[in-house]
N, C-alpha and C. Protein backbone atom coordinates (compact mmCIF):
# COMPACT_ATOMS: atom_id res chain seq x y z
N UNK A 1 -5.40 -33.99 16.83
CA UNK A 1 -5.89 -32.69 17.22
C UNK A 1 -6.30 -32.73 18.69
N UNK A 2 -5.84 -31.89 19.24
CA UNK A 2 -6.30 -32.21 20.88
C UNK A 2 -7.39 -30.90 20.88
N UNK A 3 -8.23 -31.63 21.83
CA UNK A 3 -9.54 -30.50 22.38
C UNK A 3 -9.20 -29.61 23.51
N UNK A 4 -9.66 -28.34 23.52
CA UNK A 4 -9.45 -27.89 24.21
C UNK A 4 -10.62 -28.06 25.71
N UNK A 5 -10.42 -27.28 26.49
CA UNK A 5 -11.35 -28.02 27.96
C UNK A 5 -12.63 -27.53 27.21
N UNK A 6 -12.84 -26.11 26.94
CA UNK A 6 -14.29 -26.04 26.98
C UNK A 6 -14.71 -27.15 25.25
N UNK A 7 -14.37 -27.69 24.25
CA UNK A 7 -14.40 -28.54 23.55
C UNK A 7 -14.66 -29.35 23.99
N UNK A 8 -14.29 -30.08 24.99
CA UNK A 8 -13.82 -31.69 25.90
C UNK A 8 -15.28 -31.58 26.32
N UNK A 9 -15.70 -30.36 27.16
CA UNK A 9 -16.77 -30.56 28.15
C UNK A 9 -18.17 -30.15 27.27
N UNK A 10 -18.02 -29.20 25.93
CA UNK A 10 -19.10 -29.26 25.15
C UNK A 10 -19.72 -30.75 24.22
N UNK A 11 -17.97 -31.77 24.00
CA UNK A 11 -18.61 -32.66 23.59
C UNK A 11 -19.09 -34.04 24.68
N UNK A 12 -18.70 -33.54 25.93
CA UNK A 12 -19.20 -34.49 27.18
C UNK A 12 -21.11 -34.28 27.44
N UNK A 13 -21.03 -33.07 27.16
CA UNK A 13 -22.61 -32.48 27.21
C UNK A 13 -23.90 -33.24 26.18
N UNK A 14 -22.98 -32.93 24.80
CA UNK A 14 -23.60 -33.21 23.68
C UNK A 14 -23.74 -35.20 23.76
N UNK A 15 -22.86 -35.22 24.37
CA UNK A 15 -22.92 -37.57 24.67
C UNK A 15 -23.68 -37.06 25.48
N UNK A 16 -24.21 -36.76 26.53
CA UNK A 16 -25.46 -37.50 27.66
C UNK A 16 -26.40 -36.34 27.56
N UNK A 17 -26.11 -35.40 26.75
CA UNK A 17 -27.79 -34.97 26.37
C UNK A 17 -28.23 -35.77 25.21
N UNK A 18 -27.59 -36.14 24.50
CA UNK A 18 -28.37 -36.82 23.51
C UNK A 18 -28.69 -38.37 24.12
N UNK A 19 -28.14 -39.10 24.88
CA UNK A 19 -28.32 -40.67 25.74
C UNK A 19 -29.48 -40.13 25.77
N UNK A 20 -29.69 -39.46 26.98
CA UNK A 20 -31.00 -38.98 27.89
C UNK A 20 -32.30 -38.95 27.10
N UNK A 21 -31.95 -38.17 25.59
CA UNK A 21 -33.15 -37.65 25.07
C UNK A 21 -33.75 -38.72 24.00
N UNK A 22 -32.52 -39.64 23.41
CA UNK A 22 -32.88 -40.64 22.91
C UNK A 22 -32.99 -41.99 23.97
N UNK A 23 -32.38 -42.07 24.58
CA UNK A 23 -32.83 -43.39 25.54
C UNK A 23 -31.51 -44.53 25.15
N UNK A 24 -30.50 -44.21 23.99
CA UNK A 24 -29.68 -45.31 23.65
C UNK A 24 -28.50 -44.54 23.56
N UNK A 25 -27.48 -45.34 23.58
CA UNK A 25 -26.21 -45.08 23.40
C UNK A 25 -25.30 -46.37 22.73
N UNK A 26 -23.85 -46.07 22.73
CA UNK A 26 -22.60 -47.25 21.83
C UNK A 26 -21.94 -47.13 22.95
N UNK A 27 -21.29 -48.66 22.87
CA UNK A 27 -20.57 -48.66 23.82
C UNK A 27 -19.32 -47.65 23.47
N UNK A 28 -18.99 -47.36 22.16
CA UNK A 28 -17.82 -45.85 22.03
C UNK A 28 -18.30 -44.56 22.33
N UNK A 29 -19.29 -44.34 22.43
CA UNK A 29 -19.42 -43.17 23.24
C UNK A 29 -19.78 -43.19 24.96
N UNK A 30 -19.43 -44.84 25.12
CA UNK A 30 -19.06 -44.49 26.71
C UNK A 30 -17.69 -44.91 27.07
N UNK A 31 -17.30 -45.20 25.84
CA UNK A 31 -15.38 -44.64 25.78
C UNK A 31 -15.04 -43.81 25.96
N UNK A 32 -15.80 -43.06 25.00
CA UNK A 32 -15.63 -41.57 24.68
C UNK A 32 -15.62 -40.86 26.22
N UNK A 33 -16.59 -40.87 26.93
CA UNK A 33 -17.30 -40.70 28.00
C UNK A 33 -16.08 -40.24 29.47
N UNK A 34 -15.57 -42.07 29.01
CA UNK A 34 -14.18 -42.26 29.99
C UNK A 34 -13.08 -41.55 29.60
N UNK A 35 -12.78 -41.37 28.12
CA UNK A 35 -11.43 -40.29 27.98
C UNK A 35 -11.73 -39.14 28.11
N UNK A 36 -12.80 -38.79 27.95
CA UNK A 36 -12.93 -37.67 28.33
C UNK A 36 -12.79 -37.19 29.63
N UNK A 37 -12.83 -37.76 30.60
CA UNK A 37 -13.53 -37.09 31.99
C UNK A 37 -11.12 -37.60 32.69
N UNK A 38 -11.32 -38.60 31.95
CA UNK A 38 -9.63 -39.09 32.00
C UNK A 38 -8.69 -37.92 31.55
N UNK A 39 -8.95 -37.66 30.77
CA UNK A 39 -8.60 -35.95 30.18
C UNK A 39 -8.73 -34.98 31.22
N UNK A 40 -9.59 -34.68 31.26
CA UNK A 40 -9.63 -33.70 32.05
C UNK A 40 -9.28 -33.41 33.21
N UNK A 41 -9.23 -34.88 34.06
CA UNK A 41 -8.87 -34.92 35.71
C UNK A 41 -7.35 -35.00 34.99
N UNK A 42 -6.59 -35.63 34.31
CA UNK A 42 -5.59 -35.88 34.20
C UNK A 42 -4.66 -34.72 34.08
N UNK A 43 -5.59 -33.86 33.40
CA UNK A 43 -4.84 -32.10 33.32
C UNK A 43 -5.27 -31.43 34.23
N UNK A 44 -6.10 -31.50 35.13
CA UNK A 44 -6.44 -30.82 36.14
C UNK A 44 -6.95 -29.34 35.09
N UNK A 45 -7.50 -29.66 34.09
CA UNK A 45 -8.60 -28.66 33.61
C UNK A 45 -9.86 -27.88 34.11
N UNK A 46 -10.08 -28.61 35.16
CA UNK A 46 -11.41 -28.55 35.46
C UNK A 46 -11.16 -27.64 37.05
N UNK A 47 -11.84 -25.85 36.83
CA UNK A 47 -11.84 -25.41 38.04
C UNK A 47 -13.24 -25.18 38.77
N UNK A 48 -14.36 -25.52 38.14
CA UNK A 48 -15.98 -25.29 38.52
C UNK A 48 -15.71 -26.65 39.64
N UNK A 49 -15.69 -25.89 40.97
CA UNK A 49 -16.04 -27.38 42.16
C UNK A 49 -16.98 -28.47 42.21
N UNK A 50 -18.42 -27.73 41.25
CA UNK A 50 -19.69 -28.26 41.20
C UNK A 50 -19.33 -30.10 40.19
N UNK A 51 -18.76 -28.92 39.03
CA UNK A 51 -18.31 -30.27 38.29
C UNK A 51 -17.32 -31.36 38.39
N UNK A 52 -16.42 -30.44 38.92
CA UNK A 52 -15.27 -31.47 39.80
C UNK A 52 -16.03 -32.30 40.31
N UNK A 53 -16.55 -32.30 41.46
CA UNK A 53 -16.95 -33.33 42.43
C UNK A 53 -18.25 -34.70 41.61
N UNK A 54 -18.68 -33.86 40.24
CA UNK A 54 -19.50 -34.90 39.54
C UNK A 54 -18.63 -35.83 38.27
N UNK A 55 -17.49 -35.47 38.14
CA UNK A 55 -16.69 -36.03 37.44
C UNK A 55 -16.78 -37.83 37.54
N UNK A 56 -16.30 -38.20 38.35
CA UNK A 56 -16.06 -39.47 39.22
C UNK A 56 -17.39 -40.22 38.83
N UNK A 57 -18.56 -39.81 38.91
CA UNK A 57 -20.00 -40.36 39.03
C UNK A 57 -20.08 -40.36 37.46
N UNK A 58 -19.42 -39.41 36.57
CA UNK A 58 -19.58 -39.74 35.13
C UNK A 58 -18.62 -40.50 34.57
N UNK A 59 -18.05 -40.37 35.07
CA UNK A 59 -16.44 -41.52 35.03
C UNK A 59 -17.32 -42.99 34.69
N UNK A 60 -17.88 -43.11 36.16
CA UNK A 60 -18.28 -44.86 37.04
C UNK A 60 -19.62 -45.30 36.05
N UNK A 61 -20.00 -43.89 35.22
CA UNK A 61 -21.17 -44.42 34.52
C UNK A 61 -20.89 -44.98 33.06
N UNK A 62 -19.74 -44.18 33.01
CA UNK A 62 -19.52 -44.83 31.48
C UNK A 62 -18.79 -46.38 31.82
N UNK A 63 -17.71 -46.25 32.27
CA UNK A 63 -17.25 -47.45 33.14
C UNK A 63 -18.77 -48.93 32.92
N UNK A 64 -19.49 -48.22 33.67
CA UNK A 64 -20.83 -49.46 33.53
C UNK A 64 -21.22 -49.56 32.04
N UNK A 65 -21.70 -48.24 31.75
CA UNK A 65 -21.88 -48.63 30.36
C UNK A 65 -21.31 -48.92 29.35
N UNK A 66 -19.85 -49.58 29.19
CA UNK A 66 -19.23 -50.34 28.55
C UNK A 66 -19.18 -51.75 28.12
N UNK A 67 -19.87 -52.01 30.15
CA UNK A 67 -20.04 -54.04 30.14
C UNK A 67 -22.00 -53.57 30.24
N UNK A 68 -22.65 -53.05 30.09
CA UNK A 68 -24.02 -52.86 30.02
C UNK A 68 -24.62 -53.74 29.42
N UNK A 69 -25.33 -54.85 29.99
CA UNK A 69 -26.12 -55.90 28.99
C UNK A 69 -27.48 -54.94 27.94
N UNK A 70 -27.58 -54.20 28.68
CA UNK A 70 -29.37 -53.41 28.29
C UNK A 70 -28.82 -51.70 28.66
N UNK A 71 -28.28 -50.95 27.15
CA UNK A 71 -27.98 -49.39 27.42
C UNK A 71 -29.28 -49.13 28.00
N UNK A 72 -30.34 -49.14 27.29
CA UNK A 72 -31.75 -47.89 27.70
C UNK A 72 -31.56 -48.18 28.79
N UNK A 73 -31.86 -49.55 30.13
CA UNK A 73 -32.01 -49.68 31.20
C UNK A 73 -30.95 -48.90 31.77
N UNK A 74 -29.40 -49.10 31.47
CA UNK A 74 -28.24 -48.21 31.91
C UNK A 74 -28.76 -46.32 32.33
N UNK A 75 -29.09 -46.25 30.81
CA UNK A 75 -29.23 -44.96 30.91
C UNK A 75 -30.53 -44.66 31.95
N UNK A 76 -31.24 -45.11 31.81
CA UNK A 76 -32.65 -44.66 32.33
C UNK A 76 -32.40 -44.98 34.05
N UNK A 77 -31.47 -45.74 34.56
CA UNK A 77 -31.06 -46.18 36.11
C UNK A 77 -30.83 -44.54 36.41
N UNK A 78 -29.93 -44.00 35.30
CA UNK A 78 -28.97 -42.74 35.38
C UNK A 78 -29.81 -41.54 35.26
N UNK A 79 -31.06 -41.73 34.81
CA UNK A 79 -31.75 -40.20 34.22
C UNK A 79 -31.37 -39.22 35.93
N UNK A 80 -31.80 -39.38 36.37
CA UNK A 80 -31.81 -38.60 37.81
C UNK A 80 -30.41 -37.74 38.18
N UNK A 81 -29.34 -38.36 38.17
CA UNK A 81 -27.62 -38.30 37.84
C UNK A 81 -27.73 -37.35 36.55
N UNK A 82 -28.34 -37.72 35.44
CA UNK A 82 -27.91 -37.33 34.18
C UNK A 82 -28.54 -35.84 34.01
N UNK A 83 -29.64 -35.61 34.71
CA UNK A 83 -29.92 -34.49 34.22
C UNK A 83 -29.03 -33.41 35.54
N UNK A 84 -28.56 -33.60 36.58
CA UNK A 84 -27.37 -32.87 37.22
C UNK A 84 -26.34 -33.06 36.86
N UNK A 85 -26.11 -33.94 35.75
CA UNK A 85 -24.85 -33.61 34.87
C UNK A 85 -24.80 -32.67 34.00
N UNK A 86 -25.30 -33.02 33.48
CA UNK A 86 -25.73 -31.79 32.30
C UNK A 86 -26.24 -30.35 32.17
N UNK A 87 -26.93 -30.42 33.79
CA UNK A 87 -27.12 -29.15 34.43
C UNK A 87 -25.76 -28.41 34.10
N UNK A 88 -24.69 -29.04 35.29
CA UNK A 88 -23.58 -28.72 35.24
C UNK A 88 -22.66 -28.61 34.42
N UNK A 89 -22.45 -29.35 33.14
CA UNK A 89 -21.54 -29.07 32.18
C UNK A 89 -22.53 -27.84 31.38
N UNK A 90 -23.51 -27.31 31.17
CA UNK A 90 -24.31 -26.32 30.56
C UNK A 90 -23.76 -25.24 31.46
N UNK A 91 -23.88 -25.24 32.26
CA UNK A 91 -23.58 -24.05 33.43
C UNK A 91 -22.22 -23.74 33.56
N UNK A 92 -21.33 -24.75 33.02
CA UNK A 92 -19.54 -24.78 32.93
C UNK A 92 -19.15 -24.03 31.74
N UNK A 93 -19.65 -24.59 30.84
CA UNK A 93 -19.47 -24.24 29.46
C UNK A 93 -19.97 -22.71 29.42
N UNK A 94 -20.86 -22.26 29.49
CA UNK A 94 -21.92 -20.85 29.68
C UNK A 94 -20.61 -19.76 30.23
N UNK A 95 -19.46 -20.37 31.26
CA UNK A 95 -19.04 -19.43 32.25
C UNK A 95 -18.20 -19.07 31.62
């Protein structure tokens, strides 16, 4: 079943609002993380500039959090990043 973009980017939202609010994550949902954002640049889905340009930075985070010795520490490096992610996929999704 393939997702559609606003699917792709509601379940990109739902992975790092929930990291953030719980403090943990799997390393498959920072798979998840990477096909997703791989998806999307790959189709050139994505026309919000804001999120475009934060793509890459959610890319490089899941990327880390794959070889992550310590997720909470991962995530919590990221809170600052994470909550202008999520800004932005809320504000994508909304449009």
């Amino acid at each position: 079943m393939t997702l559609s973009v606003n699917n792709q980017l509601t379940l990109l939202y739902d992975i790092l609002d929930e990291q953030q609010a719980d403090c943990c994550g799997s390393v498959s949902e920072y798979e998840q993380i990477i096909r997703l954002v791989e998806s999307m640049v790959r189709n050139n889905s994505i026309t919000n500039e804001q999120l475009l340009s934060l793509l890459p930075d959610i890319y490089h985070y899941g990327r880390q959090g794959v070889s992550a010795q310590n997720l909470p520490d991962h995530i919590t490096a990221h809170k600052k990043n994470m909550d202008d992610w999520i800004n932005a996929l809320q504000q994508t999704t909304l449009e």
